[in-house]
C-alpha atoms as a PDB file:
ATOM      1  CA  UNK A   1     133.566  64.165  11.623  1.00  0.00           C
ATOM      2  CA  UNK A   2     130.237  62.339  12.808  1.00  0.00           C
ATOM      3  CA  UNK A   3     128.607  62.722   9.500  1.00  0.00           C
ATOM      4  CA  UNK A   4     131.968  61.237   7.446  1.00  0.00           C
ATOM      5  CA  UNK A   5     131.998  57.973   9.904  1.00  0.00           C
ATOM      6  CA  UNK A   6     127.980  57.453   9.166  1.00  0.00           C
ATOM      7  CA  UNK A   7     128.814  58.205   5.675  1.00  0.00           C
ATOM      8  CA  UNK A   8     131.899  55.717   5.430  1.00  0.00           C
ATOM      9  CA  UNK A   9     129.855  52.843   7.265  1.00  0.00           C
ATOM     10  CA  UNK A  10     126.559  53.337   5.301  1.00  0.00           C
ATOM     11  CA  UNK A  11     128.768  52.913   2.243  1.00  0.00           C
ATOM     12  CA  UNK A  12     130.909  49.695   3.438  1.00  0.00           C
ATOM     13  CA  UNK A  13     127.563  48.315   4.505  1.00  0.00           C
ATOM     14  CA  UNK A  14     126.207  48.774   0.989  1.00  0.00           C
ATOM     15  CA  UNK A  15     129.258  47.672  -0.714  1.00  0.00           C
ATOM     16  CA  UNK A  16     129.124  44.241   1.884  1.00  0.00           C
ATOM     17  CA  UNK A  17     125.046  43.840   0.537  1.00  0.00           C
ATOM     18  CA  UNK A  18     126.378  44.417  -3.102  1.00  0.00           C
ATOM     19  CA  UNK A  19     129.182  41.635  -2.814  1.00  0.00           C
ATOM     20  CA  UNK A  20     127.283  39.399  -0.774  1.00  0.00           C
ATOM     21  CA  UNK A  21     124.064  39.035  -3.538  1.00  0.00           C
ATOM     22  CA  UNK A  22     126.022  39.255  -6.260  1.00  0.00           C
ATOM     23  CA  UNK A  23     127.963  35.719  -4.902  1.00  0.00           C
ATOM     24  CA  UNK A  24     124.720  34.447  -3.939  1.00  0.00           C
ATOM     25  CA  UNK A  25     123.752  34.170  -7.421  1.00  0.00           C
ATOM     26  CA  UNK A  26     120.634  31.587  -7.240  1.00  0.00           C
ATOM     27  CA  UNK A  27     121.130  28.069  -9.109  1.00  0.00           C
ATOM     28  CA  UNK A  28     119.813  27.469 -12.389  1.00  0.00           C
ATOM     29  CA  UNK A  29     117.147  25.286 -13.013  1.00  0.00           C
ATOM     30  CA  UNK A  30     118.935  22.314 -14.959  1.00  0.00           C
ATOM     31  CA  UNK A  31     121.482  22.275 -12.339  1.00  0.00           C
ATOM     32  CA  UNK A  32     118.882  21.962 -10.069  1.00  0.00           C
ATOM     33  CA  UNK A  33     117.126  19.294 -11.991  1.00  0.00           C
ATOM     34  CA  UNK A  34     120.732  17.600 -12.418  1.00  0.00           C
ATOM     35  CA  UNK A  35     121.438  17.655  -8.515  1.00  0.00           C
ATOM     36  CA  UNK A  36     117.713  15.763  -7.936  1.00  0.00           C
ATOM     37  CA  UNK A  37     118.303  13.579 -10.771  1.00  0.00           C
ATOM     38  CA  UNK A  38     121.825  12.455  -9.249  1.00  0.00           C
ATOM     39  CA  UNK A  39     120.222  12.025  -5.741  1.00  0.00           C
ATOM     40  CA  UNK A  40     117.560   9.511  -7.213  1.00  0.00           C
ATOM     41  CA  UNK A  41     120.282   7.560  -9.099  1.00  0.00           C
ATOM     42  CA  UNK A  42     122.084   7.224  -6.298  1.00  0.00           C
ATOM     43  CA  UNK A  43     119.005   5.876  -4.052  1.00  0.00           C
ATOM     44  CA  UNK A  44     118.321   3.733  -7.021  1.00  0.00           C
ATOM     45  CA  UNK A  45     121.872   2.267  -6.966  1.00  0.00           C
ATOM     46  CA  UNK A  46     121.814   1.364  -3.652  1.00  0.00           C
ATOM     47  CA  UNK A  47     118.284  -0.266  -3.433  1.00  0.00           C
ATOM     48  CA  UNK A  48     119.665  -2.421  -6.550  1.00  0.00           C
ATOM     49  CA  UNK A  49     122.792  -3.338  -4.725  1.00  0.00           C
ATOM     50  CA  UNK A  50     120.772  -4.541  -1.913  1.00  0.00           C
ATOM     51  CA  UNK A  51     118.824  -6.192  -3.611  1.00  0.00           C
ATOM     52  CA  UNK A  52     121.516  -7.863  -6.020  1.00  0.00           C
ATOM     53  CA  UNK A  53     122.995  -9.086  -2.210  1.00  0.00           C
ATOM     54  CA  UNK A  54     119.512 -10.679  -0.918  1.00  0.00           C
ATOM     55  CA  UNK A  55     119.209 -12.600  -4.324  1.00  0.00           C
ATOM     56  CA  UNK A  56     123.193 -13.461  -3.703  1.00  0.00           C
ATOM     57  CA  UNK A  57     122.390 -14.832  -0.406  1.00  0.00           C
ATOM     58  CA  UNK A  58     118.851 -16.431  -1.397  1.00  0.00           C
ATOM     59  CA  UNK A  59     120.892 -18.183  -4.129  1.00  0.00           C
ATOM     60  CA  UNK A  60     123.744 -19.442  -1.510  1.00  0.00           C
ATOM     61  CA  UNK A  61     121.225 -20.604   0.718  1.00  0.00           C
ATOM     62  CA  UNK A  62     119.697 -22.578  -2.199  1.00  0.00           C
ATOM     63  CA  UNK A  63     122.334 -23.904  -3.594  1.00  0.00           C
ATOM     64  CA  UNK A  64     123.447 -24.872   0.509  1.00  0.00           C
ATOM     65  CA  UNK A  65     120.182 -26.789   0.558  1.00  0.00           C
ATOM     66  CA  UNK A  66     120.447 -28.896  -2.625  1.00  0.00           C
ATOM     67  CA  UNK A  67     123.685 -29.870  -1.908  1.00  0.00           C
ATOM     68  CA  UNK A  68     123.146 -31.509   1.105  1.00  0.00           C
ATOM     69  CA  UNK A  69     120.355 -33.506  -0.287  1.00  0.00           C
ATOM     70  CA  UNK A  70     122.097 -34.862  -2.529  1.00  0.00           C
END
């Protein structure tokens, strides 16, 4: 009876290892690629839309001053 439970338990264990690496299947290199490539647009997008608002705001504050003056 002991050896069947050790026997039964060695086997789920293996079976649990078996499923577990086989749905930890490792990424492949252009998705990899893709996912660093989509990180660095995204930085990218938002140092331009920053950007795009401090030349919105220099531009206001020009056109603010010119105004005036005249």
């Amino acid at each position: 009876m002991k050896k069947s439970t050790i026997y039964s338990l060695l086997g789920c264990l293996l079976y649990a290892m078996i499923i577990t690496s086989c749905s930890s299947e490792p990424k492949e290199p252009e998705v990899t690629e893709m996912e660093v490539t989509q990180d660095s647009l995204k930085q990218t997008d938002k140092k331009v839309s920053e950007d795009i608002e401090k030349i919105k705001k220099s531009m206001k504050d020009l056109d603010d001053k010119f105004e005036t003056k005249n």
